[in-house]
C-alpha atoms as a PDB file:
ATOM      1  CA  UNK A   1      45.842  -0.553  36.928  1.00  0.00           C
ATOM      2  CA  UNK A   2      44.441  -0.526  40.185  1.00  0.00           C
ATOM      3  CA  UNK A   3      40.416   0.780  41.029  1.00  0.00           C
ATOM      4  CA  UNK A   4      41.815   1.519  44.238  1.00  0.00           C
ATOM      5  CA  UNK A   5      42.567   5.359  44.848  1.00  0.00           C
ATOM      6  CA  UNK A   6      41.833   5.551  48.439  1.00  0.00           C
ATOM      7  CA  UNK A   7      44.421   3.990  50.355  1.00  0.00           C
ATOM      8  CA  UNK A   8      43.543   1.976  53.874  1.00  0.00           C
ATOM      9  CA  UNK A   9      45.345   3.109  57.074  1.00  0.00           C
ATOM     10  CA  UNK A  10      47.610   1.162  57.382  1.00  0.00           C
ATOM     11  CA  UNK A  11      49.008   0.868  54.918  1.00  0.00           C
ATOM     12  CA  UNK A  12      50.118   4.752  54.219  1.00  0.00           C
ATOM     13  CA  UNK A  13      51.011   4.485  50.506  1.00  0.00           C
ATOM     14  CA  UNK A  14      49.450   6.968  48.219  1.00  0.00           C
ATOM     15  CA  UNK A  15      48.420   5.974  44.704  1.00  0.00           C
ATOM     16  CA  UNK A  16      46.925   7.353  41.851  1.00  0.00           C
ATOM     17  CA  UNK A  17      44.697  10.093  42.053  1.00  0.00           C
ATOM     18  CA  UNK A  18      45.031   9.930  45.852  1.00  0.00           C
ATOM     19  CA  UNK A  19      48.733  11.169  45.197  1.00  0.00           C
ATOM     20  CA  UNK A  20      48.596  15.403  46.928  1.00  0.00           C
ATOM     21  CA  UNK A  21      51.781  16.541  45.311  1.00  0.00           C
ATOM     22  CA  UNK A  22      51.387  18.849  42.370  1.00  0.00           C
ATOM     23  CA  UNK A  23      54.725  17.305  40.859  1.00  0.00           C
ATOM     24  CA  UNK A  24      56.720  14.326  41.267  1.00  0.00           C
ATOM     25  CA  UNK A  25      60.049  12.959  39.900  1.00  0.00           C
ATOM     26  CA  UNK A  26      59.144   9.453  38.327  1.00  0.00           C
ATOM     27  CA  UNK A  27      60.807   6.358  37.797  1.00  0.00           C
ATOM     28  CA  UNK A  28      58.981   4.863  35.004  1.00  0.00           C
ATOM     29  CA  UNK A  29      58.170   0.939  34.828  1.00  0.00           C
ATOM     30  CA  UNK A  30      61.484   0.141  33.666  1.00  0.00           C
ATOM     31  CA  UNK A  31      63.194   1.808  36.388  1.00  0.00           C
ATOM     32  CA  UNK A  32      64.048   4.741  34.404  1.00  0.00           C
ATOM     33  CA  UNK A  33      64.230   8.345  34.974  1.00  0.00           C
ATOM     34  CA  UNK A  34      61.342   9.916  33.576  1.00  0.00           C
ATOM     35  CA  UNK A  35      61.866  13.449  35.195  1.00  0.00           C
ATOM     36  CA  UNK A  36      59.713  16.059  36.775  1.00  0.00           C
ATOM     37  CA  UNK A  37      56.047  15.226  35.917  1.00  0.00           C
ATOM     38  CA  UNK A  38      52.623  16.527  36.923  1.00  0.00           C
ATOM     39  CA  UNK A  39      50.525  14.343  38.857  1.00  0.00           C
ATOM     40  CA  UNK A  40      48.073  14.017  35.481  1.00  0.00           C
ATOM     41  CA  UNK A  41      50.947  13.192  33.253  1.00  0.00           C
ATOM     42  CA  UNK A  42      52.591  10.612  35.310  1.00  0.00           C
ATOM     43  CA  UNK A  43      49.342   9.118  35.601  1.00  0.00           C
ATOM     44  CA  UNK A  44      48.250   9.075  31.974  1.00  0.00           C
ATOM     45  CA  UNK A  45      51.942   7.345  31.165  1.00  0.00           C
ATOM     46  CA  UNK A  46      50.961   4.882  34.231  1.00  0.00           C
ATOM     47  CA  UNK A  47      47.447   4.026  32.159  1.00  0.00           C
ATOM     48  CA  UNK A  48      49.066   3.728  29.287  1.00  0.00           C
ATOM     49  CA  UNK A  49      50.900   0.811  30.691  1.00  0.00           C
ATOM     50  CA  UNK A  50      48.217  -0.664  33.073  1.00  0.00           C
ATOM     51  CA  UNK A  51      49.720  -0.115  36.015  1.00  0.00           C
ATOM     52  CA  UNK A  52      49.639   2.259  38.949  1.00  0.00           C
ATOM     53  CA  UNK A  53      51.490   5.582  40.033  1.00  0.00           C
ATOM     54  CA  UNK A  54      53.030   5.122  44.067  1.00  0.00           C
ATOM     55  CA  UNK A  55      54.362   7.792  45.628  1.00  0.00           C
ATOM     56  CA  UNK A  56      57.393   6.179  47.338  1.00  0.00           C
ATOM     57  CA  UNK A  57      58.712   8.554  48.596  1.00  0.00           C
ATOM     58  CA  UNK A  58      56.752  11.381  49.971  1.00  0.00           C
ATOM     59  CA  UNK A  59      59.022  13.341  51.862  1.00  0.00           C
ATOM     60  CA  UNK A  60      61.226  13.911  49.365  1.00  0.00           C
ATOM     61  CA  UNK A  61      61.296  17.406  47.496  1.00  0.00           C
ATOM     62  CA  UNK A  62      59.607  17.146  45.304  1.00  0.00           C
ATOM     63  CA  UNK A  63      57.822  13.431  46.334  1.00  0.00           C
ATOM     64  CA  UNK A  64      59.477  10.629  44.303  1.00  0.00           C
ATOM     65  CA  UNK A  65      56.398   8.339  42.436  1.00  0.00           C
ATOM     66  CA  UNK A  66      57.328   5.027  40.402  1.00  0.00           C
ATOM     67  CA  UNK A  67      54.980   3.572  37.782  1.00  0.00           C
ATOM     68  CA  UNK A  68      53.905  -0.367  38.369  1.00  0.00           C
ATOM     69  CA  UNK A  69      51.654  -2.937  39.567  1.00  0.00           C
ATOM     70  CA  UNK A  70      50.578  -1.938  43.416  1.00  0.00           C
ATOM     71  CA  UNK A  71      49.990  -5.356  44.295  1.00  0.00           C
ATOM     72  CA  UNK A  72      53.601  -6.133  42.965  1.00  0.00           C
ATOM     73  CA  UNK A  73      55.042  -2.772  44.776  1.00  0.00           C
ATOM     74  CA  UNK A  74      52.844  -4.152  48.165  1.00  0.00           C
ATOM     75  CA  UNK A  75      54.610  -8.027  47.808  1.00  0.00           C
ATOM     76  CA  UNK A  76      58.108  -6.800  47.649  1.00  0.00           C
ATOM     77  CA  UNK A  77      58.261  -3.765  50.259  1.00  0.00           C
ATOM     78  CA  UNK A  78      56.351  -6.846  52.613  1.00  0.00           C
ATOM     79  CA  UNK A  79      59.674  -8.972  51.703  1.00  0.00           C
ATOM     80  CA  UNK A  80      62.058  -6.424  52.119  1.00  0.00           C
ATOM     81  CA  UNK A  81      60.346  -5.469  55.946  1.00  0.00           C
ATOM     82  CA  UNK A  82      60.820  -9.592  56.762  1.00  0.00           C
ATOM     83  CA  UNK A  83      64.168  -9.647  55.253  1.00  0.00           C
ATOM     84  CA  UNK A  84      65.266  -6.580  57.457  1.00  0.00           C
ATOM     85  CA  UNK A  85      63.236  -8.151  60.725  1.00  0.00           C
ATOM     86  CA  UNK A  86      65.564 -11.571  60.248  1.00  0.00           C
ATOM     87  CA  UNK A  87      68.633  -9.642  60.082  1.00  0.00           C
ATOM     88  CA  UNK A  88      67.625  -7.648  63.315  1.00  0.00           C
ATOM     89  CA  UNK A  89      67.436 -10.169  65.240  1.00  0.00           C
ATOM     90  CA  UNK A  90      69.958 -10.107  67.811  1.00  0.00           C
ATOM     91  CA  UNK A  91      71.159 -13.798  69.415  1.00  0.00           C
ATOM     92  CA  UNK A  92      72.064 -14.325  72.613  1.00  0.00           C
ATOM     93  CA  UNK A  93      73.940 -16.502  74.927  1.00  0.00           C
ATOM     94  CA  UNK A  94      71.035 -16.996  78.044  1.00  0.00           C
ATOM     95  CA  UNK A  95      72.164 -18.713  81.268  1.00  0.00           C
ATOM     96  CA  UNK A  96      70.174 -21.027  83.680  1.00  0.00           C
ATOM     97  CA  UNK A  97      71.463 -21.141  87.252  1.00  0.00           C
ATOM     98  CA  UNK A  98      70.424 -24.985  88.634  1.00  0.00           C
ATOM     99  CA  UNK A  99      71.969 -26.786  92.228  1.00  0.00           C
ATOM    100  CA  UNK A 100      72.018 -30.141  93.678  1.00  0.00           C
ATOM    101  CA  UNK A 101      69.013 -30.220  96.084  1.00  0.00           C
ATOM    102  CA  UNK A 102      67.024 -27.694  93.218  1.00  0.00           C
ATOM    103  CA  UNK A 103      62.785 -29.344  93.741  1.00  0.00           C
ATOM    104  CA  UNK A 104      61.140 -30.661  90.852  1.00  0.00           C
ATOM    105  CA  UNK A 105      58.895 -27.830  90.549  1.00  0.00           C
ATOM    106  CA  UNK A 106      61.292 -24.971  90.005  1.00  0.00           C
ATOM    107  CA  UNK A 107      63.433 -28.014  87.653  1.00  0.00           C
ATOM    108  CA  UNK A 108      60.164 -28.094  85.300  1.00  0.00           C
ATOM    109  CA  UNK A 109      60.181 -24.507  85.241  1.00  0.00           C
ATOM    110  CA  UNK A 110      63.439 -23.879  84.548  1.00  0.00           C
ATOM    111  CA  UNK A 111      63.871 -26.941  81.814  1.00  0.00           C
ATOM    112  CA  UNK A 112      60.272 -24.894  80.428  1.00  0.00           C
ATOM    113  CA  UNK A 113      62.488 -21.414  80.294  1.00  0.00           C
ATOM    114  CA  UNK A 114      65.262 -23.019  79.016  1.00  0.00           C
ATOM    115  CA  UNK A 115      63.290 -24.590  75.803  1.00  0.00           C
ATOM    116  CA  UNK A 116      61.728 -21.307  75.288  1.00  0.00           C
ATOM    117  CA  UNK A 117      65.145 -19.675  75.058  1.00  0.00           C
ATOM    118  CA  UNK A 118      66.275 -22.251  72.379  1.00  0.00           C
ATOM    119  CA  UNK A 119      63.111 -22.032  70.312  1.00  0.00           C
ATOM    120  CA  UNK A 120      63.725 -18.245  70.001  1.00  0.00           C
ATOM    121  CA  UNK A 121      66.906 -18.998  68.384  1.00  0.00           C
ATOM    122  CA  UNK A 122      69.331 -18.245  71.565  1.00  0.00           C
ATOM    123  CA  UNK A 123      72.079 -20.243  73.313  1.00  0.00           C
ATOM    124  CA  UNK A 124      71.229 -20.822  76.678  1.00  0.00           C
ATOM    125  CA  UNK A 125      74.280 -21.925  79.085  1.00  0.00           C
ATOM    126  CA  UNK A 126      73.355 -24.385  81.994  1.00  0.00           C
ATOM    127  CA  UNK A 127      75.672 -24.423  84.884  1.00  0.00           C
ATOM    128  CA  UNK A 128      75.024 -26.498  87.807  1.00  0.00           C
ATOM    129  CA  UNK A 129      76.253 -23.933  91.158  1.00  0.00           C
ATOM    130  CA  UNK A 130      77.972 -25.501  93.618  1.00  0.00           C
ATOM    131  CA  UNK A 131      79.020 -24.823  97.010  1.00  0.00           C
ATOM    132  CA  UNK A 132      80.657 -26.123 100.705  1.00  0.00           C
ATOM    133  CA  UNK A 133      80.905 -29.905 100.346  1.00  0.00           C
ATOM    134  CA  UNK A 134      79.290 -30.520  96.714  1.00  0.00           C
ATOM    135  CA  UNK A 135      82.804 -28.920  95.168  1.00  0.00           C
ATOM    136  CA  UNK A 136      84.917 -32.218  96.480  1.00  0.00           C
ATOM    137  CA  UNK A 137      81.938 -34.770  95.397  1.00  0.00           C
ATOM    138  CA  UNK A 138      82.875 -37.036  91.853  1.00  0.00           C
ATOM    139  CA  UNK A 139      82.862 -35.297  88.858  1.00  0.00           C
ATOM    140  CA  UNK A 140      80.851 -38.666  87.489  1.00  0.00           C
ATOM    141  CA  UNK A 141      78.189 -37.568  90.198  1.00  0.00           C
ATOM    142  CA  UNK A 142      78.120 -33.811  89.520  1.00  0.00           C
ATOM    143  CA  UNK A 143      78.056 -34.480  86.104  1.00  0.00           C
ATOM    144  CA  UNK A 144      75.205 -36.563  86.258  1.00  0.00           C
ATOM    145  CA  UNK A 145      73.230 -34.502  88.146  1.00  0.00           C
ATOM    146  CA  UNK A 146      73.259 -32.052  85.046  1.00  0.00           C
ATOM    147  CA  UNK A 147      72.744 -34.669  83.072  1.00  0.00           C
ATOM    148  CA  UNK A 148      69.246 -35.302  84.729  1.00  0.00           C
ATOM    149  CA  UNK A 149      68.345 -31.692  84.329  1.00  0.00           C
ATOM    150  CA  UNK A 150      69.142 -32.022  80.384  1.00  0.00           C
ATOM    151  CA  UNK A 151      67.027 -34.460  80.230  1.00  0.00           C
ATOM    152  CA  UNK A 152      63.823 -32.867  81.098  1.00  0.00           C
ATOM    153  CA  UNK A 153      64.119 -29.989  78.798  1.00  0.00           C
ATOM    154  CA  UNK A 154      60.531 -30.358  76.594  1.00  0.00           C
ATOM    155  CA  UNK A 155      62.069 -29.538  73.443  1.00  0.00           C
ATOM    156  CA  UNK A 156      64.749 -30.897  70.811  1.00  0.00           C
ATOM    157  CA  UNK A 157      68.785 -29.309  70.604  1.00  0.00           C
ATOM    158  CA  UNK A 158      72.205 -29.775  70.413  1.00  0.00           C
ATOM    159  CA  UNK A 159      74.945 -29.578  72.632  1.00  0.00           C
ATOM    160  CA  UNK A 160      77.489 -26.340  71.209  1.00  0.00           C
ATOM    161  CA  UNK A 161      79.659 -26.686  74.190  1.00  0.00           C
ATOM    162  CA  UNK A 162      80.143 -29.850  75.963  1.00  0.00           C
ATOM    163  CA  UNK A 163      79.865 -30.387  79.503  1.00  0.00           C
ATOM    164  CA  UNK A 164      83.191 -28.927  81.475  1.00  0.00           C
ATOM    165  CA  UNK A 165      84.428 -27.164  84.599  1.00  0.00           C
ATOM    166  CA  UNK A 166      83.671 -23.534  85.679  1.00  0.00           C
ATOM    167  CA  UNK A 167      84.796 -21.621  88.494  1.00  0.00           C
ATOM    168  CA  UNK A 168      81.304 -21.968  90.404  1.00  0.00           C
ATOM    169  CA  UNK A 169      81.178 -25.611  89.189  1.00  0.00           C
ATOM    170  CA  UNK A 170      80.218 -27.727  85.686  1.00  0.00           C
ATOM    171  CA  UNK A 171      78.381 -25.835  82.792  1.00  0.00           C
ATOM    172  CA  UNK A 172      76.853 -27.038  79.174  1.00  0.00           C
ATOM    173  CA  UNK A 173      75.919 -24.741  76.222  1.00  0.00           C
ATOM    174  CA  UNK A 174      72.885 -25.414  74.383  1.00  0.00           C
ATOM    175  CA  UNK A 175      71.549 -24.494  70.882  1.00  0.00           C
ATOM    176  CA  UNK A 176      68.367 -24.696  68.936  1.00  0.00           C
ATOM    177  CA  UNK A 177      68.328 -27.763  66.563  1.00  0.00           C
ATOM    178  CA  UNK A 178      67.752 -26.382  62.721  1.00  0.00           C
ATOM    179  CA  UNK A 179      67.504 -27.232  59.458  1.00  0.00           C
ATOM    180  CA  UNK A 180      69.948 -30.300  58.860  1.00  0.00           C
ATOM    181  CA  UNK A 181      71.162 -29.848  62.378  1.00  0.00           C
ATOM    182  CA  UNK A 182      68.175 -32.184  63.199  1.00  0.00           C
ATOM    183  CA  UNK A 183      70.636 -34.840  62.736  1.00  0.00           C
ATOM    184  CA  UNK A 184      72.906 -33.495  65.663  1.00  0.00           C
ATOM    185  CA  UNK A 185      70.039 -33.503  68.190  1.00  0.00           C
ATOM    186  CA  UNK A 186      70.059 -34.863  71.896  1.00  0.00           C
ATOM    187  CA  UNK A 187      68.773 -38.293  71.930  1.00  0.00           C
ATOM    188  CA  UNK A 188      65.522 -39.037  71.205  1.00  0.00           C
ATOM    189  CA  UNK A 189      65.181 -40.459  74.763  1.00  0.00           C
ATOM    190  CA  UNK A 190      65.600 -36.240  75.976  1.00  0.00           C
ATOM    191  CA  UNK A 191      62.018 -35.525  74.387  1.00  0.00           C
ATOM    192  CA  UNK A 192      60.282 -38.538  75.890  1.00  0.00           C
ATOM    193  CA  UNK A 193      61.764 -38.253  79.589  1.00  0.00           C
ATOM    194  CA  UNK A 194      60.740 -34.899  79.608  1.00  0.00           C
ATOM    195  CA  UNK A 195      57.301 -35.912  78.755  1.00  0.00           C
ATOM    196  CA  UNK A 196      57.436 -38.827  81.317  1.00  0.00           C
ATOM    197  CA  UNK A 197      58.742 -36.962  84.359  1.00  0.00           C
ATOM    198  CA  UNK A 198      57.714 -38.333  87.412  1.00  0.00           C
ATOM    199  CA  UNK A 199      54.830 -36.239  89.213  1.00  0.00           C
ATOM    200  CA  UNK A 200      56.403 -36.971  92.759  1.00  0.00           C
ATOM    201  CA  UNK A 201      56.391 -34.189  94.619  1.00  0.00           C
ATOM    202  CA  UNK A 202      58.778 -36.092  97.112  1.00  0.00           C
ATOM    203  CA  UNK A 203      61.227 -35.979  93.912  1.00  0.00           C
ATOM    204  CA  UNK A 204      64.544 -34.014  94.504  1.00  0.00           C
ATOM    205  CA  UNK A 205      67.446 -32.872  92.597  1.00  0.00           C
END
């Protein structure tokens, strides 16, 4: 049973003889219904066992207590708040605008935004914009061109949507390499380009 009746800040769990209430309905160790109980009788049944009395929950009328190991109680309400954080987490489809004629600056920062996105588990769609005379240039060319931008990205993925025509020109959908996906990531030669990116500042798009 734990020495500990004075519970820190944060984290807002009464036990034992810090418990307020008067009476509490208790669960009892094995999860069962031990009824209405005084504060002093729930906690004598708790010593009996070793363990502690929580107040779970202490809003309810009257405040609902459960009898076991605070450290245990602690470890799994900690799981249960990750568990719920992963399944919050919304995905979503991010989009990177890049041109023919783009500098190498605002490339680097884009590729740099781009990697970001993928590392916080989105899909980020390229698409290369184009306008006046790039729209009647080869599609070997244009698609090149992406290609190049790909390339710098400073982090590993894989392609979910292969390069293809839009209306406003060629796009690409990217996604975060995990887990056995690792196998289905860009070519190696993707990480070390965008390591070895030249530093001209003469350097266009």
């Amino acid at each position: 049973m734990s020495k500990q009746n004075i519970i820190p800040k944060q984290i807002k769990t009464r036990i034992n003889h810090a418990i307020k209430a008067d009476q509490l309905r208790v669960i009892g160790p094995e999860s069962e219904n031990l009824g209405l109980l005084s504060v002093s009788e729930a906690l004598k049944i708790a010593e009996s066992h070793g363990l502690d009395l929580i107040e779970i929950s202490p809003n309810a009328n009257p405040p609902v207590a459960k009898i076991m190991d605070f450290g245990k109680y602690r470890y799994q309400t900690s799981r249960k708040a990750r568990e719920v954080k992963a399944k919050s987490h919304v995905t979503e489809t991010k989009s990177v605008q890049v041109k023919i004629g783009t500098g190498e600056h605002d490339q680097q920062l884009k590729a740099k935004r781009t990697a970001e996105w993928l590392e916080e588990g989105h899909r980020v769609k390229i698409d290369l914009f184009l306008w006046g005379r790039y729209k009647f240039m080869e599609e070997a060319f244009l698609k090149e061109r992406l290609d190049r931008f790909l390339k710098i990205i400073p982090t590993e993925y894989k392609v979910a949507d292969e390069i293809k025509r839009s209306p406003k020109g060629f796009t690409i959908t990217l996604e975060r390499v995990t887990g056995q996906s690792k196998t289905q990531s860009a070519p190696k030669t993707i990480k070390s380009e965008a390591k070895k990116s030249p530093k001209h500042r003469g350097n266009r798009y």
